[in-house]
C-alpha atoms as a PDB file:
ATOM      1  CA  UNK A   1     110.091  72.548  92.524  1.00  0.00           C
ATOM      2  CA  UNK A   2     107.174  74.175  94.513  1.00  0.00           C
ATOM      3  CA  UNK A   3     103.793  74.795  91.584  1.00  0.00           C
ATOM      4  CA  UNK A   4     102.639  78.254  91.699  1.00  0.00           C
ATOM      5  CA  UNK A   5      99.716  80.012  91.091  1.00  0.00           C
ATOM      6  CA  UNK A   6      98.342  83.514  91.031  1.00  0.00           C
ATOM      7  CA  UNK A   7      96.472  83.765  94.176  1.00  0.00           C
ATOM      8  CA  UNK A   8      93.126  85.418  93.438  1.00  0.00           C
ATOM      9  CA  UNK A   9      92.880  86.083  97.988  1.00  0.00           C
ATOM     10  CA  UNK A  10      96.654  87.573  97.712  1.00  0.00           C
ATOM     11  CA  UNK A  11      96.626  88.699  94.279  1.00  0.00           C
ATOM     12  CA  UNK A  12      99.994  87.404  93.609  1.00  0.00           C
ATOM     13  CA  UNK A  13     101.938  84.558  92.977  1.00  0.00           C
ATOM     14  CA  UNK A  14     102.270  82.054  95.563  1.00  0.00           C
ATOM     15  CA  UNK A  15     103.439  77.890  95.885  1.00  0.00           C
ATOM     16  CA  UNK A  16     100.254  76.602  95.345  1.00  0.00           C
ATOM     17  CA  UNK A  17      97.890  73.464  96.426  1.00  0.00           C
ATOM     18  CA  UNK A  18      99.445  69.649  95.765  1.00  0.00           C
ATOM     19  CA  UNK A  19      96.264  68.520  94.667  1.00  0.00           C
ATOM     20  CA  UNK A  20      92.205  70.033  95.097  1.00  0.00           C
ATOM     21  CA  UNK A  21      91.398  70.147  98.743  1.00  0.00           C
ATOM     22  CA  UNK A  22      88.569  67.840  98.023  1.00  0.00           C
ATOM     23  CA  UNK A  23      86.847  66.481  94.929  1.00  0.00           C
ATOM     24  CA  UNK A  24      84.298  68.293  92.596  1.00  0.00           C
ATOM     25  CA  UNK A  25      84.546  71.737  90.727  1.00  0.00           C
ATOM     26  CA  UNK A  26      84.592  73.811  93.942  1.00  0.00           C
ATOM     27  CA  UNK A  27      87.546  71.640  94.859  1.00  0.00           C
ATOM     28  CA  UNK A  28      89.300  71.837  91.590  1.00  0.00           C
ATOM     29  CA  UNK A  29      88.335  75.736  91.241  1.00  0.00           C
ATOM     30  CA  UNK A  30      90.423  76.129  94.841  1.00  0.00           C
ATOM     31  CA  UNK A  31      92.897  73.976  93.337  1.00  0.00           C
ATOM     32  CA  UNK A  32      93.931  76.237  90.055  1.00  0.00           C
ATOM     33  CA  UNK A  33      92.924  79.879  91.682  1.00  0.00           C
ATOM     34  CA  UNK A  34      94.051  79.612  95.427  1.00  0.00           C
ATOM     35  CA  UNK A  35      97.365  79.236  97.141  1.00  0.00           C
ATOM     36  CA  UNK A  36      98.304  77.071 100.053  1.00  0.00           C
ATOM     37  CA  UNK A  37      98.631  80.330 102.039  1.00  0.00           C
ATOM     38  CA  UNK A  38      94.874  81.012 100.946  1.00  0.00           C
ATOM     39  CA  UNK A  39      93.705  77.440 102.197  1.00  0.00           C
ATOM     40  CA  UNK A  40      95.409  77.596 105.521  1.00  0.00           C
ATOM     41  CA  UNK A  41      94.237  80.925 106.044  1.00  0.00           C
ATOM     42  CA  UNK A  42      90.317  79.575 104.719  1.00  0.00           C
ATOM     43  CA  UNK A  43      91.200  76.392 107.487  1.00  0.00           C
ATOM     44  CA  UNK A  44      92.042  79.121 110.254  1.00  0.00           C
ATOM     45  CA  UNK A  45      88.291  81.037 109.505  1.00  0.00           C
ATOM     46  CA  UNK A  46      86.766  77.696 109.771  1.00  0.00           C
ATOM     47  CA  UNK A  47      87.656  76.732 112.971  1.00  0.00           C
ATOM     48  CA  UNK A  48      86.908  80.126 113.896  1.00  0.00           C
ATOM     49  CA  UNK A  49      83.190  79.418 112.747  1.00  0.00           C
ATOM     50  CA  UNK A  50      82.836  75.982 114.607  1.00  0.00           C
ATOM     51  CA  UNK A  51      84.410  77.117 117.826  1.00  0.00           C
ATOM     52  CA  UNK A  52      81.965  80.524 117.558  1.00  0.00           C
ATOM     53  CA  UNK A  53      79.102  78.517 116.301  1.00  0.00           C
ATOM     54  CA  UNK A  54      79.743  75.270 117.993  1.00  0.00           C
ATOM     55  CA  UNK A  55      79.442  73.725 114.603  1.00  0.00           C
ATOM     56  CA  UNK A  56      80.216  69.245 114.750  1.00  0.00           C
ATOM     57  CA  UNK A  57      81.407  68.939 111.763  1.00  0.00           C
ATOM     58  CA  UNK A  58      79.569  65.567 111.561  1.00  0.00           C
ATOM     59  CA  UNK A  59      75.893  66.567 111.144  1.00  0.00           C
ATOM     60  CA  UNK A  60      75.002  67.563 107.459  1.00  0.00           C
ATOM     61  CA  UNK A  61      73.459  71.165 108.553  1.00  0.00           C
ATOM     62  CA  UNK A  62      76.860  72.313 109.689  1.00  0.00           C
ATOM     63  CA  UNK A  63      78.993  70.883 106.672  1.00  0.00           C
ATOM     64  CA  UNK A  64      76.427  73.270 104.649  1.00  0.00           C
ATOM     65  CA  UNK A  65      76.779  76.065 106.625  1.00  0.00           C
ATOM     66  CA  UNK A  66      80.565  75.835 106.666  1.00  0.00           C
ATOM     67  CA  UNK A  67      80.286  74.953 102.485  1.00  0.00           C
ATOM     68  CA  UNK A  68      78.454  78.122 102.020  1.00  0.00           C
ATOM     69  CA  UNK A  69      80.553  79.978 104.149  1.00  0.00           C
ATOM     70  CA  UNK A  70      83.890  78.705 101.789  1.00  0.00           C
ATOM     71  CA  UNK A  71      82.177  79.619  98.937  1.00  0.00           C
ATOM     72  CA  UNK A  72      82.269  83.115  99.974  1.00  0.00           C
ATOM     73  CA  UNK A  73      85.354  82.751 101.531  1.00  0.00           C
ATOM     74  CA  UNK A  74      87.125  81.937  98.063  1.00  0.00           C
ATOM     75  CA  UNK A  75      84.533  83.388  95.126  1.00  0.00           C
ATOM     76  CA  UNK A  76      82.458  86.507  96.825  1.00  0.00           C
ATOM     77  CA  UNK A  77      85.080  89.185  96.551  1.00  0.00           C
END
């Protein structure tokens, strides 16, 4: 059987995450208060924001940009 959580984006229950998206409190935070529909939907803006921004991934100023960006993604609103 599928775990579910209250999505805090949705704002209702939905199967949530298998396990954080990545490690640390953000991660774990995602984990508990987000569904998977939540993530895909935060994956979908972010390759929105490297295609727009023609963001690599791979250099550190563009992982914090796209951090910052998830953090308001999931927690400003």
């Amino acid at each position: 059987m599928a775990r579910t959580v209250f999505c805090r984006y949705f704002q209702k229950t939905l199967d949530g995450l298998e396990a954080p998206p990545f490690p640390g409190p953000a991660g774990q935070a995602i984990f508990e208060g987000f569904s998977k529909a939540a993530w895909e939907a935060w994956l979908a803006h972010q390759t929105m924001l490297i295609n727009e921004n023609r963001l690599s991934p791979i250099e550190p100023a563009a992982r914090k940009f796209l951090e910052e960006e998830m953090e308001k993604f999931f927690f400003a609103g």
